[in-house]
N, C-alpha and C. Protein backbone atom coordinates (compact mmCIF):
# COMPACT_ATOMS: atom_id res chain seq x y z
N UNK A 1 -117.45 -64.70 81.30
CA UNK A 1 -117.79 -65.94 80.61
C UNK A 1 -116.64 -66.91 80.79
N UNK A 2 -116.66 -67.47 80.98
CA UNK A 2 -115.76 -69.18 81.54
C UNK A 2 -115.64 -69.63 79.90
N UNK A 3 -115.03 -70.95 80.01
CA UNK A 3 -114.84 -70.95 78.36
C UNK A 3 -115.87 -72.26 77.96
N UNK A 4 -116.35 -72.89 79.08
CA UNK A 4 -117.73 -73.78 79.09
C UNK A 4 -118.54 -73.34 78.33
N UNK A 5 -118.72 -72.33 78.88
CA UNK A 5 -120.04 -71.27 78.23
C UNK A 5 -119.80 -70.68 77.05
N UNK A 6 -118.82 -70.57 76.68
CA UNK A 6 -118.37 -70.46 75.10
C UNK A 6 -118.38 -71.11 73.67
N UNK A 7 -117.80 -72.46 74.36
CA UNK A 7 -117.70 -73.45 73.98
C UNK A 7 -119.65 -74.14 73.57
N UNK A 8 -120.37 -73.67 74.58
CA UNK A 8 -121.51 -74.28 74.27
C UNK A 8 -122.15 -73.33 73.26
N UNK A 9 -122.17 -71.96 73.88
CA UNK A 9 -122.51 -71.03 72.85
C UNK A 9 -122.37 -70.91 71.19
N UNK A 10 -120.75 -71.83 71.18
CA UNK A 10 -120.54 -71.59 69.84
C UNK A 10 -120.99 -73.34 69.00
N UNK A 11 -121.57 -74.19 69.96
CA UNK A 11 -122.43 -75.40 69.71
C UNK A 11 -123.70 -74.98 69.43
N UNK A 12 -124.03 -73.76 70.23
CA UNK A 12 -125.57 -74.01 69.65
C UNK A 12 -125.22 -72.90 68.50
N UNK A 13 -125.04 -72.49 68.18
CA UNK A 13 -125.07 -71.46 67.15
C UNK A 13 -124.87 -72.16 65.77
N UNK A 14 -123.81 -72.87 65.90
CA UNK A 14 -123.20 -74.33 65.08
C UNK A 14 -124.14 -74.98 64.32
N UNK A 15 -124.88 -75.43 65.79
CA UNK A 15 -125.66 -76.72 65.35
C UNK A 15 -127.17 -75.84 64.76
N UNK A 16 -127.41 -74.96 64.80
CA UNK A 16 -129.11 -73.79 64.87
C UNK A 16 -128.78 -73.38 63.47
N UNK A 17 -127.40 -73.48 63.14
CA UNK A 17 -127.19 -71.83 62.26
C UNK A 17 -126.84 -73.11 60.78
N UNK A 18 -126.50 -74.60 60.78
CA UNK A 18 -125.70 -75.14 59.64
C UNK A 18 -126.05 -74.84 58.52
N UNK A 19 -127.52 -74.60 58.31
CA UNK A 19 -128.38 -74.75 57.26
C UNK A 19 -128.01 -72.85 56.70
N UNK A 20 -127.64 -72.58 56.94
CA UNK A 20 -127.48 -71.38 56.43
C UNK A 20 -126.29 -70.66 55.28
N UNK A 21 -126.27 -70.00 54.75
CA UNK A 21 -125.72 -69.47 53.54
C UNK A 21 -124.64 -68.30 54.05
N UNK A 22 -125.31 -68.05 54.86
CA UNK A 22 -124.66 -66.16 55.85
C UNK A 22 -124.54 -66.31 57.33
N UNK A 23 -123.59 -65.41 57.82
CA UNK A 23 -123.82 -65.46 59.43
C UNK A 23 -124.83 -64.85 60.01
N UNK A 24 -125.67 -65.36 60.50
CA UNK A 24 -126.82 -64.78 61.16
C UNK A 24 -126.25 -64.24 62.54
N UNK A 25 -125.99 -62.77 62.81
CA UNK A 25 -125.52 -61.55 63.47
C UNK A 25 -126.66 -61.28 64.52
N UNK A 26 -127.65 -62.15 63.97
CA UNK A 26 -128.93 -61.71 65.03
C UNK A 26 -128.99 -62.69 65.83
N UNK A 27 -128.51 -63.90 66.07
CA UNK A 27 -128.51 -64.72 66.57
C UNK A 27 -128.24 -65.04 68.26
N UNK A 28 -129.02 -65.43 68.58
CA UNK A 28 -128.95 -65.08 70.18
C UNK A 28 -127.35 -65.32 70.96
N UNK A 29 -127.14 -66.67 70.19
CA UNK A 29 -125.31 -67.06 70.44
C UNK A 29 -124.43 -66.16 70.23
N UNK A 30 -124.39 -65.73 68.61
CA UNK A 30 -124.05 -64.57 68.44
C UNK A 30 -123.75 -62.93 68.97
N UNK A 31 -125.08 -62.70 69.40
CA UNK A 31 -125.07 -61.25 70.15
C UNK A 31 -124.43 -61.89 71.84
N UNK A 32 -124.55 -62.68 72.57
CA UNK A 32 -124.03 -63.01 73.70
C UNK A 32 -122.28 -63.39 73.63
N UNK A 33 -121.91 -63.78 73.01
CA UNK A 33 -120.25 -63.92 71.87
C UNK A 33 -119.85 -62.44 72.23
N UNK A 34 -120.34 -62.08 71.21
CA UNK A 34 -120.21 -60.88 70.60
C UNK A 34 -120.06 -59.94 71.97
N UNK A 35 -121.07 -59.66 72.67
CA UNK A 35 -120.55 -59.01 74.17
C UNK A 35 -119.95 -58.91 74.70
N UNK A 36 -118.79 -60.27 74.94
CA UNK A 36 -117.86 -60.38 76.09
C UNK A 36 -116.92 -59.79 75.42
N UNK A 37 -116.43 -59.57 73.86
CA UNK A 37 -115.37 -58.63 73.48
C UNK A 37 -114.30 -59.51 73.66
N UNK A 38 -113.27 -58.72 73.49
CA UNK A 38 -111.73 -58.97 73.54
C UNK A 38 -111.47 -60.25 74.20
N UNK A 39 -111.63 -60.53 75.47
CA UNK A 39 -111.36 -61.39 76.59
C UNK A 39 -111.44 -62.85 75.77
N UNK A 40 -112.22 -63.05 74.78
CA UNK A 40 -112.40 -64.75 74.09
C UNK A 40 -111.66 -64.94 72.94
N UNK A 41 -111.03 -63.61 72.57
CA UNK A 41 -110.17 -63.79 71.29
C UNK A 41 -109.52 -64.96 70.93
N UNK A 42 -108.35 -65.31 71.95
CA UNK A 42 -108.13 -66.38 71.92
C UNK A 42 -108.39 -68.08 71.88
N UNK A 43 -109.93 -67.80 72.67
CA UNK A 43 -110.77 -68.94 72.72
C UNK A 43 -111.15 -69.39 70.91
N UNK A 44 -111.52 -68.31 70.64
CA UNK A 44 -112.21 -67.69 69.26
C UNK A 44 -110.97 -68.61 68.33
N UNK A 45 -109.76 -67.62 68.31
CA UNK A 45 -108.78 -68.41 67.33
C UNK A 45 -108.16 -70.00 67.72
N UNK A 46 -108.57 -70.40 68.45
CA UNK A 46 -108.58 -71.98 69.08
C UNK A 46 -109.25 -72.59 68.42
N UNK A 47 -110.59 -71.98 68.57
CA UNK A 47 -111.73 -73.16 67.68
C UNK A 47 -111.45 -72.68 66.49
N UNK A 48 -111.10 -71.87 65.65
CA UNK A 48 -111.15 -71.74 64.22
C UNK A 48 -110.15 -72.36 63.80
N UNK A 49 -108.39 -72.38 64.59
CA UNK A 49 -107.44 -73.56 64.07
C UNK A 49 -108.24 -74.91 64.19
N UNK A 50 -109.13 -75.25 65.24
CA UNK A 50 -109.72 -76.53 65.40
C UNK A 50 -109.98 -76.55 63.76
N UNK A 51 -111.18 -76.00 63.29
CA UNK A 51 -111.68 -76.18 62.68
C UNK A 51 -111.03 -76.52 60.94
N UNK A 52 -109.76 -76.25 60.63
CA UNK A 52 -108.46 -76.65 59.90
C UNK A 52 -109.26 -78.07 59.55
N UNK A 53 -109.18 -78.55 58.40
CA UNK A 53 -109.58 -80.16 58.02
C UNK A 53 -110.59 -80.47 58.32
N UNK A 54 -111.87 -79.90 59.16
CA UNK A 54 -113.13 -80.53 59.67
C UNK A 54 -114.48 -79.34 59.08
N UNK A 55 -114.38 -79.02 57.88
CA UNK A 55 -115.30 -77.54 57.63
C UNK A 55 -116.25 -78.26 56.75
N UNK A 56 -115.72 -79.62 56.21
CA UNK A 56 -116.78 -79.75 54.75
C UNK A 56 -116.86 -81.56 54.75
N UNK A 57 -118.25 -82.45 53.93
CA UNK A 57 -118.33 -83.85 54.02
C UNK A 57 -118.35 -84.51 55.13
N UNK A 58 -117.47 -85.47 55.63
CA UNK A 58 -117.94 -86.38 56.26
C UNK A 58 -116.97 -86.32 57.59
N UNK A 59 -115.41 -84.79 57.23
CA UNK A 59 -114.85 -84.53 58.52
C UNK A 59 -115.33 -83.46 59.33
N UNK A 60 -116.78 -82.60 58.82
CA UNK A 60 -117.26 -81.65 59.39
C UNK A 60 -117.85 -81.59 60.73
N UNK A 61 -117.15 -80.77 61.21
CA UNK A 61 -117.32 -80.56 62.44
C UNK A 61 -118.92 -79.77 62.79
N UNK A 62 -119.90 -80.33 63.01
CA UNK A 62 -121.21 -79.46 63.07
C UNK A 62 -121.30 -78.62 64.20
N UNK A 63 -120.31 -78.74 65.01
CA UNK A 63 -120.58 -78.13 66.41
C UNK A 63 -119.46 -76.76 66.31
N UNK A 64 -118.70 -76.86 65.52
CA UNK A 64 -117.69 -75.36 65.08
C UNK A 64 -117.40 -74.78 63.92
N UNK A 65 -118.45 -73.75 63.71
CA UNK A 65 -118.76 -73.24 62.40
C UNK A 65 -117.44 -72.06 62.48
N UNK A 66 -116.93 -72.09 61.39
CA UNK A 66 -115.33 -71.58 61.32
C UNK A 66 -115.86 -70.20 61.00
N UNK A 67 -116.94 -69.85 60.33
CA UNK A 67 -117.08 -68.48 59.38
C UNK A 67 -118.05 -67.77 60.96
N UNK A 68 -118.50 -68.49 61.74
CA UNK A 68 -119.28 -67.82 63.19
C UNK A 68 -117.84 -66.89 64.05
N UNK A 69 -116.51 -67.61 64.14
CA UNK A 69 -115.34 -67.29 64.48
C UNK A 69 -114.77 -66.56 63.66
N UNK A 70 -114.67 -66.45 62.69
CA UNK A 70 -114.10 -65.21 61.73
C UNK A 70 -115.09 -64.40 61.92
N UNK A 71 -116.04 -64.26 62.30
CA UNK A 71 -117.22 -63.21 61.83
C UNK A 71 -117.02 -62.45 63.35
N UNK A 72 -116.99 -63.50 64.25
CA UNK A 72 -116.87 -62.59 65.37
C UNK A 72 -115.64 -61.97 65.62
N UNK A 73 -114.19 -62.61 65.27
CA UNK A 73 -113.00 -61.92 65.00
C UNK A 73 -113.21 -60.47 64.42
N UNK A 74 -113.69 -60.76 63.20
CA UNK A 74 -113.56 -59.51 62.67
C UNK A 74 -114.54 -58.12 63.10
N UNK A 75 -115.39 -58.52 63.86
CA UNK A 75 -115.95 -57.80 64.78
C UNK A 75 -115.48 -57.30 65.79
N UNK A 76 -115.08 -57.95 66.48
CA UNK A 76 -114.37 -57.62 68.03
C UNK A 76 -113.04 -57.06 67.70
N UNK A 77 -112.51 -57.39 66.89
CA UNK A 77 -111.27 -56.73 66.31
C UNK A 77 -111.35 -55.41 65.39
N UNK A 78 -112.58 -55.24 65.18
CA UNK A 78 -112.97 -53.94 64.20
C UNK A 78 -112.14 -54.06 63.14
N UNK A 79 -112.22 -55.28 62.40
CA UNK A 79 -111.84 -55.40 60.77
C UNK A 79 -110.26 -55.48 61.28
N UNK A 80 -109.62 -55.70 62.38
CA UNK A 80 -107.89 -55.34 62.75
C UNK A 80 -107.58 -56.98 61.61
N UNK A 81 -108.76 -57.89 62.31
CA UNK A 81 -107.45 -59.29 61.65
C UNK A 81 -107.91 -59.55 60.64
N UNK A 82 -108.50 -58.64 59.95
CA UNK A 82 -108.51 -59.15 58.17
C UNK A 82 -107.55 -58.13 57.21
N UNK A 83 -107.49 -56.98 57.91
CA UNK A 83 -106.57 -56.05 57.16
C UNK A 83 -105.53 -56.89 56.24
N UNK A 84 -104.49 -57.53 56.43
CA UNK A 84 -103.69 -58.07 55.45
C UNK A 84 -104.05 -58.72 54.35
N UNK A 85 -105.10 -58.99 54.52
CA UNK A 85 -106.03 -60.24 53.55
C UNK A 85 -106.25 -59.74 52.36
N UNK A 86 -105.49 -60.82 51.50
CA UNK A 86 -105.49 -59.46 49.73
C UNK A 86 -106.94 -59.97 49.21
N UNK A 87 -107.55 -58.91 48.81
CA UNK A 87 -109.29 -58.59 48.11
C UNK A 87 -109.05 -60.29 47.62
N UNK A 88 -108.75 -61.16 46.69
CA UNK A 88 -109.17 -61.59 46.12
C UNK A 88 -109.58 -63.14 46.69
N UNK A 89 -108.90 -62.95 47.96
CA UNK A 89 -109.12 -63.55 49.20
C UNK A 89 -110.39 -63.98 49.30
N UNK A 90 -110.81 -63.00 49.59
CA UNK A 90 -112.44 -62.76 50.03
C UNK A 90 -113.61 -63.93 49.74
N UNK A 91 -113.92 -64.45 50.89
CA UNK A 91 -114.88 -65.45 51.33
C UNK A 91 -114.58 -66.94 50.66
N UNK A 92 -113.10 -66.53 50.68
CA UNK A 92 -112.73 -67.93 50.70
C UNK A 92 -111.97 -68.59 51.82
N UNK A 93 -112.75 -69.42 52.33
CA UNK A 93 -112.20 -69.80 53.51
C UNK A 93 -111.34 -70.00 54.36
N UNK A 94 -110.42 -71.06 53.37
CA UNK A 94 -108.89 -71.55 53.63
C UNK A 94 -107.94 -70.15 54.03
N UNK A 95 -107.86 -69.61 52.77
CA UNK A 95 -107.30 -68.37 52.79
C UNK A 95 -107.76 -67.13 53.71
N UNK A 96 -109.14 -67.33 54.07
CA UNK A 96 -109.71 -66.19 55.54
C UNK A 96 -108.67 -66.67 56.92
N UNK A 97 -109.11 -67.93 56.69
CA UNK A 97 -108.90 -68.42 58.30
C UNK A 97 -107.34 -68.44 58.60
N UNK A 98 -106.23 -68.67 57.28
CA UNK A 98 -105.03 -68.51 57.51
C UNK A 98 -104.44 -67.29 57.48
N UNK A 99 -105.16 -66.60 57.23
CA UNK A 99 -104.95 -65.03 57.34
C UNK A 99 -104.81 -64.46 59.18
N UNK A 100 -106.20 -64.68 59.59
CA UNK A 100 -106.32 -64.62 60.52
C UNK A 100 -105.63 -65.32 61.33
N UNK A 101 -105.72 -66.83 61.51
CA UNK A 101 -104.88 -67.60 62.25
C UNK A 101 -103.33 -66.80 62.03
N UNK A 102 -102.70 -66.60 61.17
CA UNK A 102 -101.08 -66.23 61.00
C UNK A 102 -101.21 -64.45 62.02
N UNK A 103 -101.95 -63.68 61.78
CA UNK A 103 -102.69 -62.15 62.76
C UNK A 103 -102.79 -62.76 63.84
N UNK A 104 -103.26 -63.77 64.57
CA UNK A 104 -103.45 -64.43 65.89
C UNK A 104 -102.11 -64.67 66.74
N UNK A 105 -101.03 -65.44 65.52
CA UNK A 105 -99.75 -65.63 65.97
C UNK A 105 -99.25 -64.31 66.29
N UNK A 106 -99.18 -63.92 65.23
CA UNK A 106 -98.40 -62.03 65.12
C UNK A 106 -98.42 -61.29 66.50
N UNK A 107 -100.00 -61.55 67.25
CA UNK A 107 -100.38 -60.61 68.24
C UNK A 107 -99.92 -61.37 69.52
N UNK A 108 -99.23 -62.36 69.66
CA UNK A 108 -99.57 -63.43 70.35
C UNK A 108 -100.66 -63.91 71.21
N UNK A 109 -101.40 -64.21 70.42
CA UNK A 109 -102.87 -64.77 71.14
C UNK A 109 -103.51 -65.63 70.75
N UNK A 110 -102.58 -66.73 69.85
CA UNK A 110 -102.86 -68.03 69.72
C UNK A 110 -101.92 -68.71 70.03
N UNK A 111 -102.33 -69.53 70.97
CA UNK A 111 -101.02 -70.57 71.91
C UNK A 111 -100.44 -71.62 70.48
């Protein structure tokens, strides 16, 4: 996968999936993501720093859903980049994504 094709993948998923409450795992973007494994990690933690200031109102980014990138992180990583993340954390955003983003640095695999 080239990062074109990533990049669009994680547009349509974005733009298909906004209306939603949960990550939809069944999702055709999703399961094709989800395949290439390891190799997009970095792509992955790119768009989720993108996504820093643009998640909610009128700076939201509709085309990079931040919780589609944590979801697949924590997949492809088998739960590796949430481990530090203290429970009370949990599904709150700010605090997911800087968790992860700071695990991204750690491993070096966010430029």
């Amino acid at each position: 996968m080239d990062k074109e094709e990533f990049l669009a993948l994680v547009k349509q998923y974005s733009n298909e999936t906004t209306f939603l409450s949960f990550t939809d795992y069944g999702h055709p973007a999703f399961i094709k993501l989800l395949s290439v494994g390891y190799e997009i990690i970095p792509w992955l933690l790119g768009r989720l720093q993108d996504s820093v200031g643009h998640d909610h109102g009128d700076t939201m980014d509709r085309d990079n859903c931040p919780w589609l990138t944590i979801a697949l992180l924590a997949k492809i990583t088998d739960g590796e980049c949430l481990m530090s993340l203290p429970e009370e954390h949990a599904g709150k955003l700010d605090e997911v994504r800087g968790n992860i983003l700071q695990w991204g640095r750690q491993h070096k695999l966010l430029k």
